[in-house]
Protein backbone atom coordinates (compact mmCIF):
# COMPACT_ATOMS: atom_id res chain seq x y z
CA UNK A 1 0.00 0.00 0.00
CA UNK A 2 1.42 3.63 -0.62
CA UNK A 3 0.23 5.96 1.85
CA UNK A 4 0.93 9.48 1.48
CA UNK A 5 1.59 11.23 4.58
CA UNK A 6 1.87 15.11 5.42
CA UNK A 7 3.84 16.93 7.89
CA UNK A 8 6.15 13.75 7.55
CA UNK A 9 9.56 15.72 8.79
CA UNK A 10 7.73 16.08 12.26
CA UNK A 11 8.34 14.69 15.42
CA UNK A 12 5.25 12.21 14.95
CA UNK A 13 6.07 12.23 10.95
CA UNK A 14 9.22 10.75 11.00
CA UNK A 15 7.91 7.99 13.38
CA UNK A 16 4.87 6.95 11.05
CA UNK A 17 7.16 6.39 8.38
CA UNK A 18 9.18 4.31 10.12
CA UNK A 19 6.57 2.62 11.61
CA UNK A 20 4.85 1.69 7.98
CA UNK A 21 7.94 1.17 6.14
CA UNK A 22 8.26 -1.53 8.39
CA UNK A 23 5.07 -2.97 7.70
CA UNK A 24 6.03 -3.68 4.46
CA UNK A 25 4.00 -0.62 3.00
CA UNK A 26 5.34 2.13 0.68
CA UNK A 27 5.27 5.90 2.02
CA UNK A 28 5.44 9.37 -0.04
CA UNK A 29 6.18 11.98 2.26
CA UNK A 30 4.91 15.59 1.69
CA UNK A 31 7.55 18.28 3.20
CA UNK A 32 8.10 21.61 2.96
CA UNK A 33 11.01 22.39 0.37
CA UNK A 34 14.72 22.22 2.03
CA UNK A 35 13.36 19.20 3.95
CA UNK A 36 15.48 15.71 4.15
CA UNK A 37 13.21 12.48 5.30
CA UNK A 38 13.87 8.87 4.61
CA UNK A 39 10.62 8.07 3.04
CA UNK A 40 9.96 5.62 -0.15
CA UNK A 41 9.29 8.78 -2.03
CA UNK A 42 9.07 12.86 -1.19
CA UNK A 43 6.91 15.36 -2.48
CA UNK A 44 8.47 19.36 -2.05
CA UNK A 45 5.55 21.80 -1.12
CA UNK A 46 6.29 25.59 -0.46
CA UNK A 47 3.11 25.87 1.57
CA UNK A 48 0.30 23.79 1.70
CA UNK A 49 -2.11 26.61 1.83
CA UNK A 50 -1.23 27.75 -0.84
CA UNK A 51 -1.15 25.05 -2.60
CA UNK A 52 -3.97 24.67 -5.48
CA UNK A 53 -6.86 22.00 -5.93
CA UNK A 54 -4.77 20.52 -9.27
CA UNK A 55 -1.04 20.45 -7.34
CA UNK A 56 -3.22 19.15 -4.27
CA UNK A 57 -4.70 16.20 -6.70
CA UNK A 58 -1.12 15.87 -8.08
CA UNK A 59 -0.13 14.84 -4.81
CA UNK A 60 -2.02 11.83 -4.08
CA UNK A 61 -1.92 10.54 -7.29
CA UNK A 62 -1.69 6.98 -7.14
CA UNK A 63 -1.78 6.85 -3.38
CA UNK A 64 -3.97 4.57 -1.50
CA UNK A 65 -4.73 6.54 1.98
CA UNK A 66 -3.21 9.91 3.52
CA UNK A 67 -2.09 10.09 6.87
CA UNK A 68 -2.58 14.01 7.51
CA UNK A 69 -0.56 15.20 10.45
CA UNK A 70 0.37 19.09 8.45
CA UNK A 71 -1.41 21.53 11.72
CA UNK A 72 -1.01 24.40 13.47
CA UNK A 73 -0.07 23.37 16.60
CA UNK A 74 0.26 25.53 20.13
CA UNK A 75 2.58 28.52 19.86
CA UNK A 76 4.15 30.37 22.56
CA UNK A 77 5.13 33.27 20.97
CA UNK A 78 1.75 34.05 19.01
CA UNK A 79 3.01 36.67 15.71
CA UNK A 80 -0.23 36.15 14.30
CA UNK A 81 -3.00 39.44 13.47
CA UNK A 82 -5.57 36.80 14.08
CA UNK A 83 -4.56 33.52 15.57
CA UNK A 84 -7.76 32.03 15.85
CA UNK A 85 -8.36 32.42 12.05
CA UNK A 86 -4.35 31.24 10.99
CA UNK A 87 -5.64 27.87 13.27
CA UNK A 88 -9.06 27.38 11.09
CA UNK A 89 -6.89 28.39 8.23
CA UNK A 90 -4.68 25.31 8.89
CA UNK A 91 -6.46 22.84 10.73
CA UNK A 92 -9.73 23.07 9.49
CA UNK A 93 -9.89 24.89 6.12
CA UNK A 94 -6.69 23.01 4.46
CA UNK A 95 -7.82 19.56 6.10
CA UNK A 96 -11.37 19.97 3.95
CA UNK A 97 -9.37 20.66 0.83
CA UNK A 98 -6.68 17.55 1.00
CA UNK A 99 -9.70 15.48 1.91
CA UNK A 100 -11.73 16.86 -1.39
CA UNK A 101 -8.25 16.20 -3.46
CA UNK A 102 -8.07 12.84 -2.01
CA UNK A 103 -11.47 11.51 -2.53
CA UNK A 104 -11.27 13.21 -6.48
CA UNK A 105 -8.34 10.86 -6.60
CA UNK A 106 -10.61 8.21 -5.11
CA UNK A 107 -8.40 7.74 -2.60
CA UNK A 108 -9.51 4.52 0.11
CA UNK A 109 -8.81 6.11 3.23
CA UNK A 110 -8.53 9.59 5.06
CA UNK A 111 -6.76 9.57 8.40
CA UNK A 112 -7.15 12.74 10.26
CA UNK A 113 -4.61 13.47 13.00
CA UNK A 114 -6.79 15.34 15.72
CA UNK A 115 -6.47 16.05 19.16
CA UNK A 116 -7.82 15.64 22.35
CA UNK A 117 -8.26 19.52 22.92
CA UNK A 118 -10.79 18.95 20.63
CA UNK A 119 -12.58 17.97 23.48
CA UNK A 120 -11.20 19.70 26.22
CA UNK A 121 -7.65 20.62 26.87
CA UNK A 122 -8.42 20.30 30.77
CA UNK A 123 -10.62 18.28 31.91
CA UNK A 124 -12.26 18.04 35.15
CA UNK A 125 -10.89 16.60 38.15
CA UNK A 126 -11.68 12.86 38.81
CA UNK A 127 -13.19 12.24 35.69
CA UNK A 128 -12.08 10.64 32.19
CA UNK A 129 -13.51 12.24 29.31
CA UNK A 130 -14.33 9.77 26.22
CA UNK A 131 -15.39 10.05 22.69
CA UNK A 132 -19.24 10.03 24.24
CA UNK A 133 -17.89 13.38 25.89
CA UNK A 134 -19.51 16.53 24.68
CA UNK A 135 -16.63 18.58 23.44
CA UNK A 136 -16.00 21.74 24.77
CA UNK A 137 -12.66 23.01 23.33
CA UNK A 138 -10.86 25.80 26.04
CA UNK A 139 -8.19 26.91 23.12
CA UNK A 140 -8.68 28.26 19.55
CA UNK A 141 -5.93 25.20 18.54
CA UNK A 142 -8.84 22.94 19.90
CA UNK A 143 -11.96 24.57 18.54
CA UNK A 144 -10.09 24.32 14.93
CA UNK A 145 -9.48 20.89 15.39
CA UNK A 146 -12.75 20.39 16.43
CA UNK A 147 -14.03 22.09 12.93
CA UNK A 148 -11.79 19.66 11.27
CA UNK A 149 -13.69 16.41 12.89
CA UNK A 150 -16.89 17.46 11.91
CA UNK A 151 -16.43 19.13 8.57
CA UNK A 152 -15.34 16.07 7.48
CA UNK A 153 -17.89 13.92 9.26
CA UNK A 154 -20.65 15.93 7.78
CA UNK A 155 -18.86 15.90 4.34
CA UNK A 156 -19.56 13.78 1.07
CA UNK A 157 -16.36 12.41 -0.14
CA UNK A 158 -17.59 9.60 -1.92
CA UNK A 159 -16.40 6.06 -1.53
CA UNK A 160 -13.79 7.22 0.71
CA UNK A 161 -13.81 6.49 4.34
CA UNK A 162 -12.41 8.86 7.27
CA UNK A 163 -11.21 8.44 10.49
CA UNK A 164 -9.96 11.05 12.57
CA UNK A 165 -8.23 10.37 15.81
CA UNK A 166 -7.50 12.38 18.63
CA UNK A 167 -4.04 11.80 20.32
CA UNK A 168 -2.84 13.18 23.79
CA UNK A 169 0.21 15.05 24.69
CA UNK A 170 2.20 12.33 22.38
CA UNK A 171 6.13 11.57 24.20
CA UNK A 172 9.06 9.37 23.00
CA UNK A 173 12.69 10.23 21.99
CA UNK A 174 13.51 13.76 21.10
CA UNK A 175 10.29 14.71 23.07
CA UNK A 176 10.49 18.60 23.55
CA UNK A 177 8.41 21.29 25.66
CA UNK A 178 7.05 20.25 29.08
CA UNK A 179 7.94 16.52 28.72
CA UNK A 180 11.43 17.35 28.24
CA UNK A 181 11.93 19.82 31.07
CA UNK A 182 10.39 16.97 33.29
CA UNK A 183 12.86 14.74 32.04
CA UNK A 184 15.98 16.75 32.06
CA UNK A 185 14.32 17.31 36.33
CA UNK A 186 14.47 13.77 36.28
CA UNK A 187 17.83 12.89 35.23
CA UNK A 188 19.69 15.39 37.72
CA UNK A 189 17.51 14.04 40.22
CA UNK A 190 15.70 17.51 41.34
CA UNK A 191 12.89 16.16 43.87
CA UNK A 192 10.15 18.08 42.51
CA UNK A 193 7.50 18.76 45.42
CA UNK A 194 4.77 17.69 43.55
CA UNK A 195 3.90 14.61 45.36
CA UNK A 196 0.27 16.67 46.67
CA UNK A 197 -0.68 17.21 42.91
CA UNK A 198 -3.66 14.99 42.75
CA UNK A 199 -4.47 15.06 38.74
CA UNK A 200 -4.60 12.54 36.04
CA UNK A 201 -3.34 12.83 32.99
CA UNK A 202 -3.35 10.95 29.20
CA UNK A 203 0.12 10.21 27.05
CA UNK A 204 0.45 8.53 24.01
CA UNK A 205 4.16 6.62 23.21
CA UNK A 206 5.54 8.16 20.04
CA UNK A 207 6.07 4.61 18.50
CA UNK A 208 2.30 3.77 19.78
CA UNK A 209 0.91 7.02 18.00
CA UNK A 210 2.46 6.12 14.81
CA UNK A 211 1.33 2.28 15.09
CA UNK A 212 -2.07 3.25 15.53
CA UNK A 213 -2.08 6.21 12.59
CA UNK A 214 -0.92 3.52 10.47
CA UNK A 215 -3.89 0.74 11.38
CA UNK A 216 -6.34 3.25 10.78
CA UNK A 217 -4.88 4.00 7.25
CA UNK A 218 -5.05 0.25 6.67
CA UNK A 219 -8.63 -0.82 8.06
CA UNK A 220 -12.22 0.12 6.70
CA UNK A 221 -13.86 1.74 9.89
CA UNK A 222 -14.86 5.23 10.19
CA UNK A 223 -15.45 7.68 12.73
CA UNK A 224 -13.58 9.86 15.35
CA UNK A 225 -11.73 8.55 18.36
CA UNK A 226 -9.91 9.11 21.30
CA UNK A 227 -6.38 7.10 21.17
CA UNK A 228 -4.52 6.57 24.27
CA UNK A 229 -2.24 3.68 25.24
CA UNK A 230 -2.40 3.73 29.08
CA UNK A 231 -4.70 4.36 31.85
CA UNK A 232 -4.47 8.47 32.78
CA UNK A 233 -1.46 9.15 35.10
CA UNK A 234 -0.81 11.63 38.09
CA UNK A 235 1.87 14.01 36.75
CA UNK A 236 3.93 13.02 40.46
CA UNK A 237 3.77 9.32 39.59
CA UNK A 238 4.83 9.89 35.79
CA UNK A 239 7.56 11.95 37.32
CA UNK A 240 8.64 8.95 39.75
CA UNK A 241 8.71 6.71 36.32
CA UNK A 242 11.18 9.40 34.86
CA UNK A 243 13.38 9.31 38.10
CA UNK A 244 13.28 5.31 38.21
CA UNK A 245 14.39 5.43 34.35
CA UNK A 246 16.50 7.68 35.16
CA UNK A 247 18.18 5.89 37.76
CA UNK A 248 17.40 8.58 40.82
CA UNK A 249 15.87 8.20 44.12
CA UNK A 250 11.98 8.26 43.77
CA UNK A 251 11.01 9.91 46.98
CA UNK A 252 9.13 12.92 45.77
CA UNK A 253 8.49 15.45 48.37
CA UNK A 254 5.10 17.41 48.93
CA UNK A 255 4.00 21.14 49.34
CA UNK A 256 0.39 22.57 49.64
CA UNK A 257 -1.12 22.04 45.69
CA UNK A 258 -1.40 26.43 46.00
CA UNK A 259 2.23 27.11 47.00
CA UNK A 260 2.97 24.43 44.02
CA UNK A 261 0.26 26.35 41.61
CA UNK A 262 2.26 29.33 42.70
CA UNK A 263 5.74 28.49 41.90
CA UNK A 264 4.52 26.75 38.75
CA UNK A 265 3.23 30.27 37.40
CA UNK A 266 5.89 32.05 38.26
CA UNK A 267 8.18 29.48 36.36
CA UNK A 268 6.09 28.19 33.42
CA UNK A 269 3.19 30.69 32.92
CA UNK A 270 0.13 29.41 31.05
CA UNK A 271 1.80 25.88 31.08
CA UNK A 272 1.63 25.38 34.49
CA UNK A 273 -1.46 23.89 33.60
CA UNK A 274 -0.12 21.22 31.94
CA UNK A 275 1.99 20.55 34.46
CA UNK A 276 -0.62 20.65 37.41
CA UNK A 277 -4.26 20.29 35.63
CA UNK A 278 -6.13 17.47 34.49
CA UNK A 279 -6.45 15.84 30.64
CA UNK A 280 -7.79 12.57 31.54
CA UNK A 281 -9.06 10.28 27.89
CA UNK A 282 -9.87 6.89 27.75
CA UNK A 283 -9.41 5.36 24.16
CA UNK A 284 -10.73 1.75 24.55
CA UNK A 285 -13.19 2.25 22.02
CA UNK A 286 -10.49 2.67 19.08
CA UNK A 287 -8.75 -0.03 20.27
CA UNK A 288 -11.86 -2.43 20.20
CA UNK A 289 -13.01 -1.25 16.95
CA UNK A 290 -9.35 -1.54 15.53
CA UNK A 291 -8.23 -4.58 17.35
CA UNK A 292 -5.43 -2.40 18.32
CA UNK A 293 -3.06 -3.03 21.27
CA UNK A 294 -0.51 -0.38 21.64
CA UNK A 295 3.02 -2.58 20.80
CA UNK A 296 4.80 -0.89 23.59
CA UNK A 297 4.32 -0.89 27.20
CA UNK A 298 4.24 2.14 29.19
CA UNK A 299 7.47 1.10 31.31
CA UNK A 300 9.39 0.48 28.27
CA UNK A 301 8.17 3.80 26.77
CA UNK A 302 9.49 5.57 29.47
CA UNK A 303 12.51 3.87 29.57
CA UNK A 304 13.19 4.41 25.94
CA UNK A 305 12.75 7.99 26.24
CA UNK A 306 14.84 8.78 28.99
CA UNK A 307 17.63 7.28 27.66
CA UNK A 308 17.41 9.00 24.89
CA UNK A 309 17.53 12.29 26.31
């Protein structure tokens, strides 16, 4: 099978086509001119959005499903005149125009990479939000994503079937942002005092996120689902996995969750909530529909990425 896949020099990019070169299929990577992947082919884009409905078709000629991870993803440092519109721009608009070049190619399948923060970015404490879960995006990354799901749910594209799926904060070698910080924490052995933090969070294995993008691209069912590969996690106990990988003492101290909240602020700004709230998804539909069970544990996964780092 030759599945085309866009954004393929990202972080989850490169690991798809890894993961379905090894499974024996073929992979044409779309990449933004000046970019270097080891793919079965590469197609050069200047810009997507730009791009026109013929060079679009071009494309996917010959291909028999798209993996579409190309977004707009959370920036920090917003340059932007109107943010919310660059995110519908990318995530929503430019998703509804692949999928139209696709199914004129009469492409087989669509895969959507969505998010989570379609739902809800935080969630609320104690509870484990599912695809039954009446979204309620906080962000204007997760109302565009949103868009995306059901624009192409309510869409006529043929014979061609769609799934989108909705991955959590995704982590594995070469992991940046948050992750990493906790992880460099980790392997000095700083004994972060958030032992009080009582949340639950979702993570998805880099290898796992690319092994489920690529059984979706090869299986007939449709729809829109969460995808997680592990039960929700307190961010103090995935920090005691990081300092066990890591080879440190595990004791983790406490402090009152508001002196914590505090300090977090003060050090991380609007990502202290990433650090300290709650993004709790259960994916067990997807992986009954699919059959899928995530090919690497959680221990190893943390393992793996530590020593990396």
């Amino acid at each position: 099978m030759l599945i085309a896949v866009t954004g393929a020099s990202g972080f989850v990019g490169r690991a798809v086509i890894r993961r379905a070169m090894a499974q024996n299929h073929r992979v044409r990577a779309i990449v933004r001119e000046g970019t270097l992947v080891d793919a079965s082919e590469t197609v050069l884009v200047p810009d997507l959005i730009l791009s026109g409905e013929k060079h679009l078709r071009s494309m996917f000629n010959g291909v028999d499903a798209v993996i579409h991870l190309a977004a707009r993803v959370h920036v920090l440092r917003e340059t932007a005149t109107d943010p919310t519109g660059a995110f519908m721009q990318a995530n929503c608009d430019l998703t509804l125009r692949l999928a139209e070049a696709a199914a004129a190619e009469k492409i087989g399948r669509f895969v959507q990479v969505s998010s989570v923060a379609a739902i809800a970015s935080v969630t609320e404490p104690g509870k484990v939000a599912d695809d039954d879960t009446p979204p309620t995006p906080q962000n204007a990354y997760g109302y565009s994503k949103l868009a995306a799901d059901r624009a192409l749910a309510s869409g006529s594209f043929g014979a061609m079937r769609i799934v989108s799926l909705r991955l959590p904060t995704i982590y594995g070698p070469g992991v940046g942002a948050l992750f990493a910080k906790l992880m460099r924490c980790a392997n000095n052995g700083v004994p972060l005092p958030i032992g009080g933090v009582a949340n639950r969070r979702s993570f998805l294995f880099l290898e796992n996120a690319a092994d489920a993008l690529v059984a979706a691209a090869e299986c007939r069912h449709e729809g829109v689902y969460c995808v997680t590969d592990s039960p929700p996690i307190a961010t103090a106990d995935l920090y005691r996995a990081l300092l066990q990988a890591a080879g440190r003492r595990t004791r983790i101290p406490s402090l009152p969750t508001g002196l914590v909240a505090l300090a977090a602020r003060s050090v991380l700004g609007g990502r202290a909530q990433s650090l300290l709230g709650s993004s709790a998804f259960d994916g067990a539909r997807f992986a009954r529909t699919f059959g899928w069970t995530p090919p690497v544990s959680f221990d190893r996964a943390i393992c793996e990425t530590v020593a990396a780092a």
